[in-house]
Protein backbone atom coordinates (compact mmCIF):
# COMPACT_ATOMS: atom_id res chain seq x y z
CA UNK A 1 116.75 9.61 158.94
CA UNK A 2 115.57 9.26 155.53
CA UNK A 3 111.69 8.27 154.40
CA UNK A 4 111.06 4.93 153.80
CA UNK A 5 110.45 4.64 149.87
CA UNK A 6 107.25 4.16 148.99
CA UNK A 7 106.25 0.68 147.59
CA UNK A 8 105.77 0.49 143.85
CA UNK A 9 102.35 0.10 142.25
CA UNK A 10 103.41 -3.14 140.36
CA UNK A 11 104.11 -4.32 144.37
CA UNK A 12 101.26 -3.38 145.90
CA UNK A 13 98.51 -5.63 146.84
CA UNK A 14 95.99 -5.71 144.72
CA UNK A 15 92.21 -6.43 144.91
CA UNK A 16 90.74 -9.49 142.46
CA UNK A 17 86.88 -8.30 142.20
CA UNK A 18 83.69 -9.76 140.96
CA UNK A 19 80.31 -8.46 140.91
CA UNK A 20 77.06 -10.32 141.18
CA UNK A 21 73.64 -9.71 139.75
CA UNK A 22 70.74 -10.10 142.31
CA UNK A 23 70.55 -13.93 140.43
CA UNK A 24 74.11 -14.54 141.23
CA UNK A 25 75.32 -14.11 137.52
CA UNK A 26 78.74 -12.86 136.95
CA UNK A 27 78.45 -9.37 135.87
CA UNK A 28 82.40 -7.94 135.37
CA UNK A 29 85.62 -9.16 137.02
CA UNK A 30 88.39 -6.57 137.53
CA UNK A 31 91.66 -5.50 139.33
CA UNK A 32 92.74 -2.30 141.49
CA UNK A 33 94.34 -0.97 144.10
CA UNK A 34 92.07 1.32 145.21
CA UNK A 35 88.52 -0.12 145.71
CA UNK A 36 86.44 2.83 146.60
CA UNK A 37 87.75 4.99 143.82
CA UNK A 38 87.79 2.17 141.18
CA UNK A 39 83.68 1.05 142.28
CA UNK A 40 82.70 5.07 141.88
CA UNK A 41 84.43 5.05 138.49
CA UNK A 42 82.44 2.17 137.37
CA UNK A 43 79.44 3.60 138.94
CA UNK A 44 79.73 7.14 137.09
CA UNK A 45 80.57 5.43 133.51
CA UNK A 46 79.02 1.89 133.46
CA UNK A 47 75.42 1.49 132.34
CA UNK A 48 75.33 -2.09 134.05
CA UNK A 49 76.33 -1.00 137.36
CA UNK A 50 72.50 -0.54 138.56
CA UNK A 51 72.13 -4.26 138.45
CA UNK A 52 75.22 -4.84 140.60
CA UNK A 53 74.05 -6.72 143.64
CA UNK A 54 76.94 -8.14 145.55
CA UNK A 55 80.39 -7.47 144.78
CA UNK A 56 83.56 -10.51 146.25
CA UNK A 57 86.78 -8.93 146.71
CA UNK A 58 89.83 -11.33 146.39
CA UNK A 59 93.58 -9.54 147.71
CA UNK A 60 96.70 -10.52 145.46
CA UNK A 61 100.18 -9.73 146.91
CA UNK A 62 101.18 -7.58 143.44
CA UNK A 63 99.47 -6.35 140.68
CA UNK A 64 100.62 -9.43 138.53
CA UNK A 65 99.61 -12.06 140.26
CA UNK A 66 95.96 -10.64 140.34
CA UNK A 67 95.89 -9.41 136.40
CA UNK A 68 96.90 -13.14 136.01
CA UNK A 69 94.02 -14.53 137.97
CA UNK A 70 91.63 -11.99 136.53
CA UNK A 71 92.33 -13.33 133.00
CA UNK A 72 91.89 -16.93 134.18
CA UNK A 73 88.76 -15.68 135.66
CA UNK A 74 87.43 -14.25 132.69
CA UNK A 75 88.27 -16.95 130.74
CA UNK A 76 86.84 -19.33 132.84
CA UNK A 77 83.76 -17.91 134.12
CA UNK A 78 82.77 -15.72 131.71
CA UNK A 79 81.21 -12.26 132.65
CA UNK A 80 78.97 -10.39 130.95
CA UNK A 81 80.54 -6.92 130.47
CA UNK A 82 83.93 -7.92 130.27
CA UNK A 83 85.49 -7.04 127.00
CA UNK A 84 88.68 -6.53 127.48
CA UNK A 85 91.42 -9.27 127.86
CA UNK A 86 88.94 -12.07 127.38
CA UNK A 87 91.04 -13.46 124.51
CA UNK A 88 94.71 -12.42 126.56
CA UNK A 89 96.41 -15.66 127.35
CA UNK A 90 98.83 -15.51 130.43
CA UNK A 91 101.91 -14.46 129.47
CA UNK A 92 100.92 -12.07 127.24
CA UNK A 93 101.56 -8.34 126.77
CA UNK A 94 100.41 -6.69 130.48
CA UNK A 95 98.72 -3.89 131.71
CA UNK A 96 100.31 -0.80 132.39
CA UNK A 97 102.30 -1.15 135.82
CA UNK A 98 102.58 -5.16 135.11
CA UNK A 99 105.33 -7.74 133.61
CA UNK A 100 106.91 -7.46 130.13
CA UNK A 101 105.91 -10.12 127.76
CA UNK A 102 107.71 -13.26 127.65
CA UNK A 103 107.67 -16.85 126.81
CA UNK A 104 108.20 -18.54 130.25
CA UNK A 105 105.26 -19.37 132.26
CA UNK A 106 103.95 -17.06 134.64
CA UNK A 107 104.66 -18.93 137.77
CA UNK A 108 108.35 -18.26 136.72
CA UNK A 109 107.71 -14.65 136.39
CA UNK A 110 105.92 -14.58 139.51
CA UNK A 111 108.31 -16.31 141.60
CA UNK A 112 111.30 -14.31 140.15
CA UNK A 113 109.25 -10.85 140.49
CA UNK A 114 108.30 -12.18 144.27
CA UNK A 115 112.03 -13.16 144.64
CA UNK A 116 113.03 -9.49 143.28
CA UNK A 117 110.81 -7.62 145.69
CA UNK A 118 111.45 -9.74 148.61
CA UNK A 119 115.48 -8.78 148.04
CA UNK A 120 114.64 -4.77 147.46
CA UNK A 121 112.71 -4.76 150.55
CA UNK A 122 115.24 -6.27 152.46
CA UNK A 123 117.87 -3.95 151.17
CA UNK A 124 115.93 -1.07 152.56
CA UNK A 125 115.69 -3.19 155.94
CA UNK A 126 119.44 -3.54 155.71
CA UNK A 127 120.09 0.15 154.90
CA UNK A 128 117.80 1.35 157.69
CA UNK A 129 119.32 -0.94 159.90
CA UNK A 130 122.96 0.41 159.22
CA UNK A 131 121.63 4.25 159.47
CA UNK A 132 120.05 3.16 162.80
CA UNK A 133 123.98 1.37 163.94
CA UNK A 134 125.82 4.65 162.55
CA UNK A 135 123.57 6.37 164.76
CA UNK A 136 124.17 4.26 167.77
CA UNK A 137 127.87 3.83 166.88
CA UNK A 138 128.36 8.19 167.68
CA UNK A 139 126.40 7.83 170.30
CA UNK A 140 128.71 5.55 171.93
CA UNK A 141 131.65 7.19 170.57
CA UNK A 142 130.47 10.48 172.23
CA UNK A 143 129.94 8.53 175.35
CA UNK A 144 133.74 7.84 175.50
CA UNK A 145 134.02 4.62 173.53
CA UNK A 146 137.24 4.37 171.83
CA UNK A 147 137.00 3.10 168.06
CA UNK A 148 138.96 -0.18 168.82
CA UNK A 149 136.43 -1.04 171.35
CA UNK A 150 133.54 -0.36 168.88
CA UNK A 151 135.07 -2.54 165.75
CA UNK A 152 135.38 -5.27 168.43
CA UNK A 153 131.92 -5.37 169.40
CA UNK A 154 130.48 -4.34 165.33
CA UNK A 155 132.87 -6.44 163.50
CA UNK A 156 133.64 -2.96 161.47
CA UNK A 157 137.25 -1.98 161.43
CA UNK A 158 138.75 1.17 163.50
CA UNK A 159 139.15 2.94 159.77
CA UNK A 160 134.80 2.20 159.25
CA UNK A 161 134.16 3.28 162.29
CA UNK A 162 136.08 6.68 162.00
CA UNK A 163 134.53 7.24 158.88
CA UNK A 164 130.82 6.79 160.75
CA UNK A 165 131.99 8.93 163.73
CA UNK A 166 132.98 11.81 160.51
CA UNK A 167 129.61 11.49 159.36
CA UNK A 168 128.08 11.94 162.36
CA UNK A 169 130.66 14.78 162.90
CA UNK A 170 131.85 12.83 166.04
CA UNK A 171 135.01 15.35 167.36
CA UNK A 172 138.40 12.87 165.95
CA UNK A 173 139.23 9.91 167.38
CA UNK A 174 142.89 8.92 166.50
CA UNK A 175 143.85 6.55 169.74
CA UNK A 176 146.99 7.99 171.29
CA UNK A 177 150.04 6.86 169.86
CA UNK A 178 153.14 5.51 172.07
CA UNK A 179 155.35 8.74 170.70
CA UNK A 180 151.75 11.29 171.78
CA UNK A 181 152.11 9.53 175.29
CA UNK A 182 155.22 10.26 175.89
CA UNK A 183 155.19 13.72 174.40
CA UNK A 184 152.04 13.81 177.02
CA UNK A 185 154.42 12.46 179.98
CA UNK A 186 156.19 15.08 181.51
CA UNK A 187 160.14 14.79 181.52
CA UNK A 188 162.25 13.90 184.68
């Protein structure tokens, strides 16, 4: 059985943060994946990050939709370190990993992206599902089955279900003929 495929980083969920002075100003608003690693980063290379108080974490379902609401966030509310992207108007250029720049509004893009990924993941579904059927399909063809009575019961024709049963190097299984029967049945 093959490994599933791992999801892409424009897929993943992604984590919409904030942090907080002890006065509850904004400090920075930013994106990730990975938390942990992307807080020590800021810790190591950010001269603010002493004043950093509380920190809000906000999940996105793809890295899109949250560099979209962390625009509108920075836009809106304003944080003091942010300098990056506090002029970017949504459907402008991306950031690495994100959407390619277009005219039509971003609820387009992010249904059609949502759409996209929803269709991929259910293609893998449906392939795993068919490797799991091939694999159930020999087993019953070991068993004793007889390919008619497995395209019944799958809806796959005899042909299909030879082809699986070659695959799965399932011995042949060409149903006796009328002329091998009789070549079978001894004379009188």
């Amino acid at each position: 059985m093959s490994e599933p495929h791992p999801v892409p980083l424009a897929d993943r969920p992604t984590a919409l943060y904030r942090f907080f002075d002890a006065e509850g100003r904004l400090l920075y608003v930013g994106i990730t994946f990975a938390i942990g690693q992307r807080w020590r980063a800021h810790a190591k290379e950010k001269a603010w990050w002493p004043q950093v108080a509380r920190k809000e974490v906000e999940w996105k379902p793809n890295r899109y939709r949250a560099w979209v609401a962390e625009i509108a966030a920075i836009k809106a509310e304003k944080p003091m370190y942010n300098v990056q992207d506090s002029d970017v108007e949504p459907g402008a250029p991306p950031p690495p990993g994100g959407e390619p720049a277009t005219a039509y509004p971003s609820e387009v893009l992010i249904n059609l992206r949502e759409k996209v990924s929803s269709r991929t993941a259910a293609e893998r579904r449906a392939a795993k599902a068919r490797a799991h059927l091939g694999n159930v399909i020999s087993e019953a063809l070991r068993e004793g089955m007889k390919p008619s009575e497995v395209a019944a019961m799958t809806s796959y024709t005899r042909e299909h279900v030879r082809r699986i049963a070659r695959k799965h190097e399932v011995e042949p299984l060409r149903e006796a003929t009328v002329t091998a029967i009789r070549k079978r049945e001894p004379e009188s």
